[in-house]
Protein backbone atom coordinates (compact mmCIF):
# COMPACT_ATOMS: atom_id res chain seq x y z
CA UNK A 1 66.64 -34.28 -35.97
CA UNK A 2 69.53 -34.84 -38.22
CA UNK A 3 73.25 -35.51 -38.42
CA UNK A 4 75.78 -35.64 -41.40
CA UNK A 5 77.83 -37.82 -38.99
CA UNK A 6 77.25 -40.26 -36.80
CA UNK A 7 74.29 -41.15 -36.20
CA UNK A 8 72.71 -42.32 -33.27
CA UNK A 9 72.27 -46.02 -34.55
CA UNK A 10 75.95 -45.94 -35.29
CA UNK A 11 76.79 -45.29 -31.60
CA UNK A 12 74.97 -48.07 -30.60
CA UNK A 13 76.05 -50.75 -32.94
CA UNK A 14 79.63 -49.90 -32.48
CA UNK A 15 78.75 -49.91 -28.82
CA UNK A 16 77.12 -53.36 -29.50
CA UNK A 17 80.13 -54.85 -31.16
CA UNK A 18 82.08 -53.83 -27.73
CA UNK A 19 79.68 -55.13 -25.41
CA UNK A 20 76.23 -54.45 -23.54
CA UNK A 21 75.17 -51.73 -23.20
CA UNK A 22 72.69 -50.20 -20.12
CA UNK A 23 70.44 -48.14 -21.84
CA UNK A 24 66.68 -46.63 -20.83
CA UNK A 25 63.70 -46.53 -23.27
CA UNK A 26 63.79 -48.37 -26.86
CA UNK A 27 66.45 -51.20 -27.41
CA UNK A 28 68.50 -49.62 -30.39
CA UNK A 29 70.70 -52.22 -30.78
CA UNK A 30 69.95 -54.36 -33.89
CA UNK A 31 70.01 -52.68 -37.61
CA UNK A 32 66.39 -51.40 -38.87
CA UNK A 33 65.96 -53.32 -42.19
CA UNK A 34 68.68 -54.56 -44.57
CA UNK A 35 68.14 -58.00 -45.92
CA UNK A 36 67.13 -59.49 -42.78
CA UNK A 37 64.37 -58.27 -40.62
CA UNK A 38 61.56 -56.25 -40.08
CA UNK A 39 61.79 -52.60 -40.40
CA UNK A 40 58.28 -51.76 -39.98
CA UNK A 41 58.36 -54.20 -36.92
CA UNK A 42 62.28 -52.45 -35.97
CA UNK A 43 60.36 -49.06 -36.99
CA UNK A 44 57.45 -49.67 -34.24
CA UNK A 45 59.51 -50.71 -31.03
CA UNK A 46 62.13 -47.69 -31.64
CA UNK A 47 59.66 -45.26 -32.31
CA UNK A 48 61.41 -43.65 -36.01
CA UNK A 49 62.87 -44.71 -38.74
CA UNK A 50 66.04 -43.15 -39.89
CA UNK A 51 65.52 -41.19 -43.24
CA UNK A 52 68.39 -40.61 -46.32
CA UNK A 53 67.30 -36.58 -47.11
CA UNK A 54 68.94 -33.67 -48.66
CA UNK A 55 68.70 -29.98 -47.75
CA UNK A 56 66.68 -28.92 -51.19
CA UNK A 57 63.97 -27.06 -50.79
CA UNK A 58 60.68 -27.68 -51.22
CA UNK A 59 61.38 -31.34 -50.97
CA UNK A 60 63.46 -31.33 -48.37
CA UNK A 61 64.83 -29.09 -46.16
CA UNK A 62 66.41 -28.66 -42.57
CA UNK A 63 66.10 -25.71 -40.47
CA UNK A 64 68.57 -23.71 -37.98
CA UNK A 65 67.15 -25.65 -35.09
CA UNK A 66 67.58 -29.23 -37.06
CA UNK A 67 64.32 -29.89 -37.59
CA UNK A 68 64.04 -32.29 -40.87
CA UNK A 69 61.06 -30.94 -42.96
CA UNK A 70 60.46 -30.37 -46.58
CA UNK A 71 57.26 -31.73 -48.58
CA UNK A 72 58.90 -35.42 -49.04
CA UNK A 73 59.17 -35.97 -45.01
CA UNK A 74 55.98 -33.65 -44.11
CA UNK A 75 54.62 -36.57 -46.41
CA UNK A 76 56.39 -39.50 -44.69
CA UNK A 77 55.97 -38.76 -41.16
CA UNK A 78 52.47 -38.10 -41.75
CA UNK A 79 52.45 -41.82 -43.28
CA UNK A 80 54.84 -43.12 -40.73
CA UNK A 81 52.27 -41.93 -38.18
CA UNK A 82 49.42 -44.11 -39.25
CA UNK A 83 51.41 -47.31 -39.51
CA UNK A 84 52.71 -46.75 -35.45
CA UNK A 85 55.91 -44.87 -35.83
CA UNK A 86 55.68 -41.06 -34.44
CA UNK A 87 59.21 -40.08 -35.69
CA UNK A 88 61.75 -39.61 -38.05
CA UNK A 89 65.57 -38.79 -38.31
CA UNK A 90 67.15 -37.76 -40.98
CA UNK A 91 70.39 -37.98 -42.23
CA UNK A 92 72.12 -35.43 -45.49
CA UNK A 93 73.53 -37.19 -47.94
CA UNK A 94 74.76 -36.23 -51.43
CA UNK A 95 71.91 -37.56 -54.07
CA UNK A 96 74.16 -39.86 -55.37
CA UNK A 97 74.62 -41.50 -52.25
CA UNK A 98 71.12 -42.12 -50.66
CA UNK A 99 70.30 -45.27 -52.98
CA UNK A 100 73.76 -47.06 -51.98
CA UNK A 101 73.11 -46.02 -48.10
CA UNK A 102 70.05 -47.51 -48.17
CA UNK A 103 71.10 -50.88 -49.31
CA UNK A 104 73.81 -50.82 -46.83
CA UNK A 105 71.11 -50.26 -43.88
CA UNK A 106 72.79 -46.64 -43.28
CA UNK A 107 68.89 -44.97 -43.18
CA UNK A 108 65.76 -47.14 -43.61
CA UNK A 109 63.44 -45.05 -46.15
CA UNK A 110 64.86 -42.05 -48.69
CA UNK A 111 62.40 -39.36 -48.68
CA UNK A 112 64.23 -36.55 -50.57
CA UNK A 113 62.57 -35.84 -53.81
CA UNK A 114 64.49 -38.73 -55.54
CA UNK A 115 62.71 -38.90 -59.01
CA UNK A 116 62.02 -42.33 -60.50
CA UNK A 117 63.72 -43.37 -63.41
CA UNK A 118 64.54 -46.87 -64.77
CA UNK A 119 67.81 -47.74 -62.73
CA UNK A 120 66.77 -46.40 -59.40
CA UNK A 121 63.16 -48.34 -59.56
CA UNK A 122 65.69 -51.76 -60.56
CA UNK A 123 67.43 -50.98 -57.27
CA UNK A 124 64.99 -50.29 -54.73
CA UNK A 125 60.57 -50.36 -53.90
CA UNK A 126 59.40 -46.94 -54.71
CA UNK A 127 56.16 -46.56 -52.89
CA UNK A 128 52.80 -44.06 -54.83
CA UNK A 129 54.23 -40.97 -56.07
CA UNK A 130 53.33 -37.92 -53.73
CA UNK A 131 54.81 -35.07 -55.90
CA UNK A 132 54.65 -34.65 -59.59
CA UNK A 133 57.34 -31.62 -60.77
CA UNK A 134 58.40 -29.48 -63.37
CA UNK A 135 61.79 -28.93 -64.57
CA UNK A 136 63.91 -25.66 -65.53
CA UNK A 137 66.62 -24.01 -66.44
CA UNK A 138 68.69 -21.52 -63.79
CA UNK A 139 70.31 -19.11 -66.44
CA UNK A 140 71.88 -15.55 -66.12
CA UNK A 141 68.70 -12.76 -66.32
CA UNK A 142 67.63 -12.27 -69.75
CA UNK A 143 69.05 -15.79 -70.67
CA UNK A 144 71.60 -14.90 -72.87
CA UNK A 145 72.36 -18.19 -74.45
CA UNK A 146 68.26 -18.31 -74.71
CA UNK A 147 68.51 -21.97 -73.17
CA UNK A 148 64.83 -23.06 -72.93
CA UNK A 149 64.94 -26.71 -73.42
CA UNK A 150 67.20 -29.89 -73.57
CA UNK A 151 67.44 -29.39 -77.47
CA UNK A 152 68.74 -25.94 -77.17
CA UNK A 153 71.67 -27.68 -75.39
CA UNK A 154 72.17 -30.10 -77.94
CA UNK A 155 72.04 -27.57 -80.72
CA UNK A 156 74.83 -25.14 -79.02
CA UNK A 157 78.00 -27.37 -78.20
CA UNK A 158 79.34 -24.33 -76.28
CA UNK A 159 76.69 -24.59 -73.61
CA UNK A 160 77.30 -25.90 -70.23
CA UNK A 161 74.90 -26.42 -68.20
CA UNK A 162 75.15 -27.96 -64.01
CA UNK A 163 73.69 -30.80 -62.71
CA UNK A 164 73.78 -32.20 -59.25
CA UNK A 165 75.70 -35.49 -59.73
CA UNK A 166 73.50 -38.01 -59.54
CA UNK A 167 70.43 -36.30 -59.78
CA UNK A 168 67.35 -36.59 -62.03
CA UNK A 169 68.96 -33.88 -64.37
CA UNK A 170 71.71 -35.45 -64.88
CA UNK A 171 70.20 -38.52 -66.18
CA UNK A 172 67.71 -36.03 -68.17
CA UNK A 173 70.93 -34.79 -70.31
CA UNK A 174 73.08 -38.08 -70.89
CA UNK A 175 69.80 -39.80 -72.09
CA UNK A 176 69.52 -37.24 -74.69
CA UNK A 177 73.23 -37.64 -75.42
CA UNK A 178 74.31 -34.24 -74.11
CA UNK A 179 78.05 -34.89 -74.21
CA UNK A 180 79.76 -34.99 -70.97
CA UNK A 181 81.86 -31.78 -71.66
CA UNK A 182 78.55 -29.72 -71.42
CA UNK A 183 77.85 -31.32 -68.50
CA UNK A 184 78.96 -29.78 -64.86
CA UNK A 185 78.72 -31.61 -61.93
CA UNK A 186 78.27 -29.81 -58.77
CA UNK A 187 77.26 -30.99 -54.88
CA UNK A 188 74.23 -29.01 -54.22
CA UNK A 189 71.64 -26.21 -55.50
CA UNK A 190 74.11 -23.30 -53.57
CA UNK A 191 76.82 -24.70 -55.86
CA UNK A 192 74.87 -24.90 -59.09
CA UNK A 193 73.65 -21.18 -58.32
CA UNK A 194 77.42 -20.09 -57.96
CA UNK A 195 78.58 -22.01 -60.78
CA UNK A 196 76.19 -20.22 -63.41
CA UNK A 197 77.38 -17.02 -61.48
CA UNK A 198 81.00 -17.09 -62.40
CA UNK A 199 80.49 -18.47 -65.61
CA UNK A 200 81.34 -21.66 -65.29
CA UNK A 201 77.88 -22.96 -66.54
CA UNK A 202 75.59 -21.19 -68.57
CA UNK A 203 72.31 -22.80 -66.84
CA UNK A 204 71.67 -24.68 -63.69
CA UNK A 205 68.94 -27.65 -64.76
CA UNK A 206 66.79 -28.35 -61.44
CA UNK A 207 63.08 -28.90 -60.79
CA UNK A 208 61.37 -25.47 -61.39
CA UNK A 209 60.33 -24.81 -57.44
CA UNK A 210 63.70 -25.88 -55.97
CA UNK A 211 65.46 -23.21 -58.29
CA UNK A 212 62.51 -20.61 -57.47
CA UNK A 213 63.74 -21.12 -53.59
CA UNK A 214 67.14 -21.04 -54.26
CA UNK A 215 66.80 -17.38 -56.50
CA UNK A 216 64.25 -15.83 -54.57
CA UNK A 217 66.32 -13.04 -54.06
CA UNK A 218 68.53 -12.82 -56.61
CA UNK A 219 67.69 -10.58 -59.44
CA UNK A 220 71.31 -11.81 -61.40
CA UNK A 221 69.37 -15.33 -61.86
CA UNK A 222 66.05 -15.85 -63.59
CA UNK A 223 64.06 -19.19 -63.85
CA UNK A 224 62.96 -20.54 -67.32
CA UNK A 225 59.50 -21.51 -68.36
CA UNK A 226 59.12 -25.61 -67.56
CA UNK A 227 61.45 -27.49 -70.08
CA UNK A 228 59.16 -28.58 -72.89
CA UNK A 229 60.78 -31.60 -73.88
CA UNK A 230 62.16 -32.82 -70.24
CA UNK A 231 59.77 -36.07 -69.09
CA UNK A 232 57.44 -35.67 -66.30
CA UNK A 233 59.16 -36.48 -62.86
CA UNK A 234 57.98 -37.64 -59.92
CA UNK A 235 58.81 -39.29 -56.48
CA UNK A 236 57.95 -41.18 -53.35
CA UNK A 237 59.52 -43.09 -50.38
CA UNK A 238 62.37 -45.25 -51.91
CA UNK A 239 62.64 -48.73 -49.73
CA UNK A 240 64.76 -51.73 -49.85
CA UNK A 241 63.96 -54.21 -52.13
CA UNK A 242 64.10 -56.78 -49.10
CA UNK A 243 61.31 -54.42 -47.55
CA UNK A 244 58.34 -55.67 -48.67
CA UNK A 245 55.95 -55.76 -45.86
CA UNK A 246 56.38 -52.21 -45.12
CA UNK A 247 56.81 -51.26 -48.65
CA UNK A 248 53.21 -52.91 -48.86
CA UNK A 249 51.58 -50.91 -45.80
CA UNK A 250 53.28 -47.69 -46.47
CA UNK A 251 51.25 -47.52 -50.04
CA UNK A 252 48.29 -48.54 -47.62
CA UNK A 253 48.75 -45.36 -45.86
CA UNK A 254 49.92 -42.97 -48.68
CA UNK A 255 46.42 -43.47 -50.49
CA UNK A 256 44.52 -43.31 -47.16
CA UNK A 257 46.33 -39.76 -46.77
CA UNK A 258 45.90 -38.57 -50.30
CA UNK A 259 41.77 -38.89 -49.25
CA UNK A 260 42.01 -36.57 -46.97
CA UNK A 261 42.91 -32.56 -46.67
CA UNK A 262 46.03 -33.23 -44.63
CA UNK A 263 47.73 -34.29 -47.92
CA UNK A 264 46.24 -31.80 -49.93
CA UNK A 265 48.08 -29.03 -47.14
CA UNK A 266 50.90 -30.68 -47.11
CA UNK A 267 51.81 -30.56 -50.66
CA UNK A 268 50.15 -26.92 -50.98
CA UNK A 269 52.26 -26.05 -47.61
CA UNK A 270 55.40 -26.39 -50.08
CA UNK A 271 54.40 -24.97 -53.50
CA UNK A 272 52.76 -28.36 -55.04
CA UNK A 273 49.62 -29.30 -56.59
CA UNK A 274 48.03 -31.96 -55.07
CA UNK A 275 46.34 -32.42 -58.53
CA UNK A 276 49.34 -32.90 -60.31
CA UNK A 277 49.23 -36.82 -58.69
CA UNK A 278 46.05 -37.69 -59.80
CA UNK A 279 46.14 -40.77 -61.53
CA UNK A 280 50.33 -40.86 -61.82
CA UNK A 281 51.81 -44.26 -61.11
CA UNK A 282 54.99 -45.58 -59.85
CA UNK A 283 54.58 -47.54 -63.19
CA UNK A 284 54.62 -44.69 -65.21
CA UNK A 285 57.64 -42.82 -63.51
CA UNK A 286 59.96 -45.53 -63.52
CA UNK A 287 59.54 -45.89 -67.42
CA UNK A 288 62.15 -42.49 -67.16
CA UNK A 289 65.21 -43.06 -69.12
CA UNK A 290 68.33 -43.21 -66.73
């Protein structure tokens, strides 16, 4: 399940704070994680671990009934389950927000398709990659402004193009020195979509399969070829930096899952190739500019 609120940790720490509580079932009183503790230990005894996600599909994406889902937390609960913890919950937050929330014990793992790059692998433990992606363009059909690659941006001052803030993207265009007035920030892929619709951006720059879910069927929006000159990108479970021990057991697990089909269906459930992973490192990833 989910929330965007309070979640159900919250309740009981604030409830904590007042007094004891009478509860049934797992003791939910003390904080999974931070810089004390043992979440995998915390993780165990509960039963779940409470997950930072977005709602971007494939990676991650919650349905009508609240269900958290998406390739990134097929991938972690299937994980989860082999270390002793059966659930997850998952909590939507804004891209830019799910590294910060972490380190402030809000959620114990981000599973949301957060690429690697250098200043998110400084700030937390990235476990194995489990996705490799592709990145492209969202432009107006018969791209117009023929915007195939982060040089065409460069080249054309009067091109704006959207980014989520925070995201990959984002990072993708100020490393190459796209100036900030081509840049357009906006919350979410609905808003990036809507943006290049009314003309306030000329492209939408997302990983190719997101913006393939988010156009399906939308003739007024076609998605570009991969962009040529954008670095591979990649993610996995994002931990605290204080979360070693489960950081440690988690990669354990990962590469005991990638052996088998299970991981192979999950990523093919959601549009990726398992082969894409083959032989990419968290090394490698976090060697991204950003």
């Amino acid at each position: 399940m989910f929330t965007d609120g309070w979640t159900r940790r919250d309740f009981f720490r604030r409830a904590a704070a007042a007094g004891a509580v009478a509860i049934g079932g797992p003791t939910l009183l003390s904080a999974c994680g931070g810089e004390e503790g043992d979440t995998l230990a915390t993780g165990r005894e509960q039963g779940f671990l409470q997950v930072g996600v977005a709602n971007e599909p494939p990676y991650t994406e919650i349905t009508a009934s609240g269900e958290v889902t998406g390739v990134e937390p097929d991938v972690l609960r299937a994980v989860l389950k082999r270390l002793g913890i059966p659930e997850i919950e998952g909590v939507i937050t804004p891209y830019d927000q799910m590294i910060p929330g972490l380190k402030a014990g809000r959620w114990d793992v981000v599973a949301a398709g957060l690429f690697m790059k250098q200043s998110r692998c400084a700030e937390v433990l990235y476990s194995e990659p489990d996705i490799v992606s592709t990145e492209s363009f969202g432009v107006p059909a018969g791209n117009p402004k023929n915007i195939t690659t982060v040089k065409s941006v460069l080249e054309n001052p009067d091109v704006k193009v959207a980014v989520l803030s925070g995201g990959f993207e984002e990072g993708i265009l100020k490393g190459a020195n796209v100036p900030e007035g081509q840049r357009v920030t906006v919350r979410d892929g609905r808003s990036g979509i809507e943006a290049v619709k009314a003309g306030r951006a000329d492209a939408f720059f997302l990983p190719t399969l997101s913006l393939n879910e988010l156009v399906e069927n939308d003739p007024s929006i076609e998605v570009t070829q991969a962009v040529e000159d954008a670095p591979k990108t990649g993610a996995g479970a994002a931990f605290r930096k204080a979360d070693t021990t489960l950081h440690e057991e988690y990669n354990k697990e990962l590469a005991a899952l990638k052996a088998t089909p299970e991981f192979g269906e999950i990523l093919t459930k959601w549009g990726f190739n398992p082969a894409d992973v083959e032989g990419v490192t968290t090394e490698e990833l976090c060697q991204n500019p950003g």
